[in-house]
Protein backbone atom coordinates (compact mmCIF):
# COMPACT_ATOMS: atom_id res chain seq x y z
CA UNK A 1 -32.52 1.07 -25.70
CA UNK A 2 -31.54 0.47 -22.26
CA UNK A 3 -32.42 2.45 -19.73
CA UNK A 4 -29.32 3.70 -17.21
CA UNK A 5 -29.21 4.14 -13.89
CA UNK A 6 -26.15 6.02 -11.35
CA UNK A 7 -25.67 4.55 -7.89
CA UNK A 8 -22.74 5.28 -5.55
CA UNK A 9 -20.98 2.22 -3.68
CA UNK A 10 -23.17 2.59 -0.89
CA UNK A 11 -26.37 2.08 -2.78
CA UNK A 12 -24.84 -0.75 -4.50
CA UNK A 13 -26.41 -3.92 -5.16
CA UNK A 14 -27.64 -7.14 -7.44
CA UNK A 15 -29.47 -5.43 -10.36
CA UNK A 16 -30.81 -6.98 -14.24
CA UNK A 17 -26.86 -5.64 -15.45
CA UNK A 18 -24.56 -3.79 -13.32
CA UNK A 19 -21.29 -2.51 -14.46
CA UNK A 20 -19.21 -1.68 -11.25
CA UNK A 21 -16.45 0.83 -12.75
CA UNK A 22 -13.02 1.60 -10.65
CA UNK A 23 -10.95 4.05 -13.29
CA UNK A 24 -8.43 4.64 -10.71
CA UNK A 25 -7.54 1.87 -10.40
CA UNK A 26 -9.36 -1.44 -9.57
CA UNK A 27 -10.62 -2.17 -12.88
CA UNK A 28 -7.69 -0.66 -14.72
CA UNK A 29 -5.12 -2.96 -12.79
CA UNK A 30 -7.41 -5.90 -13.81
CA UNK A 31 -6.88 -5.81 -17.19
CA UNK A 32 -2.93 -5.44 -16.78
CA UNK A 33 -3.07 -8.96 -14.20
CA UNK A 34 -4.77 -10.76 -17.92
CA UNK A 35 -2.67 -9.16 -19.83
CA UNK A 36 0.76 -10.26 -17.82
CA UNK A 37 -0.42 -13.31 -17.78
CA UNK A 38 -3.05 -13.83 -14.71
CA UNK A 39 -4.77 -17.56 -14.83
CA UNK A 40 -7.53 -16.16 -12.59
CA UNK A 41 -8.36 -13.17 -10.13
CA UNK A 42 -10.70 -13.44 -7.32
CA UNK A 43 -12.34 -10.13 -5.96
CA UNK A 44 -12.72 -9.69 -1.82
CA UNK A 45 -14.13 -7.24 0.37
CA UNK A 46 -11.48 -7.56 2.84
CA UNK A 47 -7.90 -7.38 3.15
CA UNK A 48 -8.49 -10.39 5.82
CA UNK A 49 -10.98 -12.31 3.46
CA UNK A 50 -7.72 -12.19 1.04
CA UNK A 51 -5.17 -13.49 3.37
CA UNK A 52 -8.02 -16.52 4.45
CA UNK A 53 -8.00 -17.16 1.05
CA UNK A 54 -5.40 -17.95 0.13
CA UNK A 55 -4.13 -19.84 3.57
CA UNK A 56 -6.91 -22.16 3.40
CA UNK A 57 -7.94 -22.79 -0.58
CA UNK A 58 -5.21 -21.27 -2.60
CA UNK A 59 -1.90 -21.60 -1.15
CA UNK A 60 0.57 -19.93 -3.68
CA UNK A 61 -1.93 -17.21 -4.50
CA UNK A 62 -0.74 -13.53 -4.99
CA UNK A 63 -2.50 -11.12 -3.09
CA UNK A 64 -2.75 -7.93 -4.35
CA UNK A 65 -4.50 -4.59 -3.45
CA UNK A 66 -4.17 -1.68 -1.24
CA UNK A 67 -5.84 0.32 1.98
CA UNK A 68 -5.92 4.47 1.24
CA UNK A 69 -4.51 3.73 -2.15
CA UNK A 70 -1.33 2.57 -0.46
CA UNK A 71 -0.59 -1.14 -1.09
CA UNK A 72 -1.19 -3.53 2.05
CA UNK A 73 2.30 -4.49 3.95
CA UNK A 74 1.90 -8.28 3.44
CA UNK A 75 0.24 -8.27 -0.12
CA UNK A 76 2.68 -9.18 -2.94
CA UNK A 77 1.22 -6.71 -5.44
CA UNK A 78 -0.69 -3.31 -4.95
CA UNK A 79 -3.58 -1.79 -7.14
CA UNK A 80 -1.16 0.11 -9.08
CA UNK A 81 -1.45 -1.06 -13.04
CA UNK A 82 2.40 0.78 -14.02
CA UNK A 83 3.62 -1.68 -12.05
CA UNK A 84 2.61 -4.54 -13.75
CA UNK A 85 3.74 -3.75 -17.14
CA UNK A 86 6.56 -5.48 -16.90
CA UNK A 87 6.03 -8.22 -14.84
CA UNK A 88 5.66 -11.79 -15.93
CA UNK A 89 2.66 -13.14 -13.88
CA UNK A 90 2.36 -15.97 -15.75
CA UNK A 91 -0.60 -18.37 -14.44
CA UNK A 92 -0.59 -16.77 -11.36
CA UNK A 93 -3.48 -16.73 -9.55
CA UNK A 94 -4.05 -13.44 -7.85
CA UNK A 95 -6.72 -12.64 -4.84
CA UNK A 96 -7.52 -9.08 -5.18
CA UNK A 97 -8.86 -6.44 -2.91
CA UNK A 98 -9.54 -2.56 -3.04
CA UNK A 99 -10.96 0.42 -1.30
CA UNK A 100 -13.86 0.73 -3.62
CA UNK A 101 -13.94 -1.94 -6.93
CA UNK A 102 -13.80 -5.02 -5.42
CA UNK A 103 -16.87 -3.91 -2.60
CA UNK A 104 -18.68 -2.95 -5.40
CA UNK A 105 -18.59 -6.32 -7.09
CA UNK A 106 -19.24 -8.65 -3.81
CA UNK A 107 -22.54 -6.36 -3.19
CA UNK A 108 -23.93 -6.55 -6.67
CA UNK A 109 -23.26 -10.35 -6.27
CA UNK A 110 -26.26 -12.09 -7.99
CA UNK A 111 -26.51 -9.71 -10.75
CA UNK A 112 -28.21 -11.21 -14.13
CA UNK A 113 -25.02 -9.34 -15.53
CA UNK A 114 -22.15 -8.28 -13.77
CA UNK A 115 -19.33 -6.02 -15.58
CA UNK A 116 -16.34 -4.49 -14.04
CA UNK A 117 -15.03 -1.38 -16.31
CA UNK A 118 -12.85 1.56 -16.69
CA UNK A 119 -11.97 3.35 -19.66
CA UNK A 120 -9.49 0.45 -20.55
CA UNK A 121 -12.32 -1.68 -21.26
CA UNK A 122 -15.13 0.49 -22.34
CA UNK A 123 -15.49 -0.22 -25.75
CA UNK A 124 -15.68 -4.41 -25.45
CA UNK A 125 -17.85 -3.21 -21.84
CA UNK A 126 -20.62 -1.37 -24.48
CA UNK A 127 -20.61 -4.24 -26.78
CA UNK A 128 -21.29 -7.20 -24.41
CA UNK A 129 -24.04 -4.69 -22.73
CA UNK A 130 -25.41 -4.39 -26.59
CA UNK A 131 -25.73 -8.04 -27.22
CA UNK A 132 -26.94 -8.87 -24.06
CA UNK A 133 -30.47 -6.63 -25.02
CA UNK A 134 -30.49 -5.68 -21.28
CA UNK A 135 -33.57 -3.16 -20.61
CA UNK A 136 -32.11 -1.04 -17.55
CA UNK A 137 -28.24 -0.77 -16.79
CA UNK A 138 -27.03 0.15 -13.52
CA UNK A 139 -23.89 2.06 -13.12
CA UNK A 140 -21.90 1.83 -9.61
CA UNK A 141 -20.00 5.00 -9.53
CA UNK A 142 -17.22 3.17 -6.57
CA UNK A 143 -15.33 6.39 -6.61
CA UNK A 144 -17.96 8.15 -5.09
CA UNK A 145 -16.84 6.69 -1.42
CA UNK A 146 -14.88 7.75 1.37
CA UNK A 147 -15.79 11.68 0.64
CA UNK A 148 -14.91 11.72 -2.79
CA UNK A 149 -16.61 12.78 -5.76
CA UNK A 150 -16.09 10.09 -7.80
CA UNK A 151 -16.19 11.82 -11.35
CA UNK A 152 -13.67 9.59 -13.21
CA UNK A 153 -15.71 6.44 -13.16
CA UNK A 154 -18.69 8.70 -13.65
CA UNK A 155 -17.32 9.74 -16.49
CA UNK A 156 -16.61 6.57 -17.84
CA UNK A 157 -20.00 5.02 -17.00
CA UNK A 158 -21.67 8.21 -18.99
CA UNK A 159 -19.38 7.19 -22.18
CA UNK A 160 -20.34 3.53 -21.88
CA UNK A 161 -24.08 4.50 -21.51
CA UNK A 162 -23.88 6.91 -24.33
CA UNK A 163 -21.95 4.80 -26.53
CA UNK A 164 -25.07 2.00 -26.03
CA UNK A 165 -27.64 4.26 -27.10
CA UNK A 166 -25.37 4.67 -29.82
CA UNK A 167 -23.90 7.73 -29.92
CA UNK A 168 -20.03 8.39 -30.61
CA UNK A 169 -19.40 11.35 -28.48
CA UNK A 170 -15.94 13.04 -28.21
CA UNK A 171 -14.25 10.68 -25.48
CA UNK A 172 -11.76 13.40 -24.71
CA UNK A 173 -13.93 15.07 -22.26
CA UNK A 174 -14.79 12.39 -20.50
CA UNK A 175 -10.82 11.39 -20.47
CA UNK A 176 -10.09 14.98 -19.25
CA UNK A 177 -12.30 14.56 -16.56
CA UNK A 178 -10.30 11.63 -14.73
CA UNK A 179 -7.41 14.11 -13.61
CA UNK A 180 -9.53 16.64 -12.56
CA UNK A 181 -11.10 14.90 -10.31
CA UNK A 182 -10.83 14.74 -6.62
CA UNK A 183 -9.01 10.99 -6.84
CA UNK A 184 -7.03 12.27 -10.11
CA UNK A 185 -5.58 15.08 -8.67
CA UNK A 186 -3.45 12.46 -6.36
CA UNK A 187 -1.41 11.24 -9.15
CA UNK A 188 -0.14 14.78 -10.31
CA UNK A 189 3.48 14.91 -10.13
CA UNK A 190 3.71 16.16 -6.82
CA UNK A 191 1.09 13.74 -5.32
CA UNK A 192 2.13 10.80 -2.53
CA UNK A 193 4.25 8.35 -3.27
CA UNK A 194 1.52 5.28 -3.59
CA UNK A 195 -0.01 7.61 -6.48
CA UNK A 196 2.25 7.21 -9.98
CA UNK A 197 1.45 9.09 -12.71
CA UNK A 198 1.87 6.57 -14.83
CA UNK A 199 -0.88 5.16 -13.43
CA UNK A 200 -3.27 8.27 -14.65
CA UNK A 201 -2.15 7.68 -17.76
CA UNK A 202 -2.63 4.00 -18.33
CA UNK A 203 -6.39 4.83 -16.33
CA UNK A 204 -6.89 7.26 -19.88
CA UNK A 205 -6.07 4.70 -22.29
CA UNK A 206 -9.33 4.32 -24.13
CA UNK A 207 -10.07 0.67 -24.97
CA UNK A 208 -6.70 -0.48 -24.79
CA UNK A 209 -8.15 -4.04 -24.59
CA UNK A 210 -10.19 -5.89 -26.80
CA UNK A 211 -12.34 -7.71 -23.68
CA UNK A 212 -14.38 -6.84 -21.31
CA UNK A 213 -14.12 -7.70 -17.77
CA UNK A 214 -16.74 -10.42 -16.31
CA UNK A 215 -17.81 -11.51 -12.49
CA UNK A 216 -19.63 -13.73 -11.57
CA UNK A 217 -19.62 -15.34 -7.68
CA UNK A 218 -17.10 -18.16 -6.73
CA UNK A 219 -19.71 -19.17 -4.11
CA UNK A 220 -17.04 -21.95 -2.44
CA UNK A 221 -14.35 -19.39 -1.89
CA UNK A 222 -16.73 -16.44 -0.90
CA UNK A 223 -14.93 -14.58 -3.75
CA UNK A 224 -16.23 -12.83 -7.00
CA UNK A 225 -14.14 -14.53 -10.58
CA UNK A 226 -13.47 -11.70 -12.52
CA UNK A 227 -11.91 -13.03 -16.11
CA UNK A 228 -12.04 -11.23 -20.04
CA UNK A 229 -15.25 -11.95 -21.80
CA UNK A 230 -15.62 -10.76 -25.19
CA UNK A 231 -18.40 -10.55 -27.18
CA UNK A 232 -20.05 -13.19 -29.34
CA UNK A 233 -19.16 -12.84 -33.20
């Protein structure tokens, strides 16, 4: 049984297996780019390591992501996943970056396993974890940044963990937890205009893909591949 561990971003870093989560909404929007039709995303730390990369190595790229949850005035996309249901992205490669997810995957760069999850992804995220026969798991909590408490992906790491020991809690707890807390209570209704709640709702969708979401570095573009990996038969 692996053993797991809870780190916030700033204690981030290379581990045996790290799963980085973003619920709201890195590693929800993720998903949504494969599922549109993405042929590739590349994670950066920095709204100008996005723009360099795609003016000197991928010209064509999208760049998508946001700065305070609001999406960046030059980008093409944000980090909001409603937005992307309906949009035909279709071999598009797309250079992402975010507040919290993508940081957390260029420090825990050189990881013997690196994940990115949200609740989206959970289920596929448990069984690569299982069949990897990993001894210790390290959780990056990103949420847990910038002053906030970062409950929603610590509520989704806690399901993935429990799930591996194999247990089957009651998700809905956990799910109930994402709008409750500090960054959930942005998307209510009444919240800014950057914060849909449509986007809440797609962030509660319990393993509403069958993959889970791999990294590993893109050392010549100073970038971190994210693509679907599912588990082995």
């Amino acid at each position: 049984m692996a053993t797991a561990r809870f780190v916030d971003l700033g204690d981030a870093a290379p581990g045996e297996a790290v799963v980085v989560v973003d619920v709201l909404r890195a590693f929800t929007t993720v998903p949504w780019l494969l599922e549109r039709g993405a042929s590739r995303i590349l994670a950066v730390e920095s709204r100008d390591g996005a723009r360099r990369l795609r003016a000197h190595y991928l010209p064509g790229a999208l760049l998508a992501g946001e700065h305070g949850g609001i999406k960046v005035e030059d980008f093409d996309l944000g980090n909001s996943p409603s937005d992307l249901v309906d949009r035909d992205l279709s071999g598009a490669q797309v250079v992402l970056r975010t507040s919290a997810g993508t940081r957390g995957l260029v420090r825990c760069a050189g990881s013997g396993l690196l994940l990115a999850a949200s609740f989206a992804v959970a289920g596929a995220t448990v069984e690569v974890l299982r069949r990897a026969q990993v001894r210790t798991v390290t959780y990056v909590i990103t949420g847990a940044s910038l002053g906030r408490d970062g409950d929603e992906d610590l509520a989704c790491a806690e399901l993935i963990a429990a799930r591996l020991e194999g247990r089957e809690p009651d998700p809905a707890p956990y799910l109930a937890r994402v709008a409750r807390s500090d960054a959930g209570r942005s998307f209510a209704p009444d919240g800014p205009e950057w914060a849909a709640p449509a986007d809440l709702e797609l962030a509660c969708e319990l393993d509403r893909f069958d993959h889970a979401l791999s990294a590993s570095p893109a050392h010549e573009l100073e970038a971190i591949e994210v693509s679907a990996r599912r588990a082995a038969p």
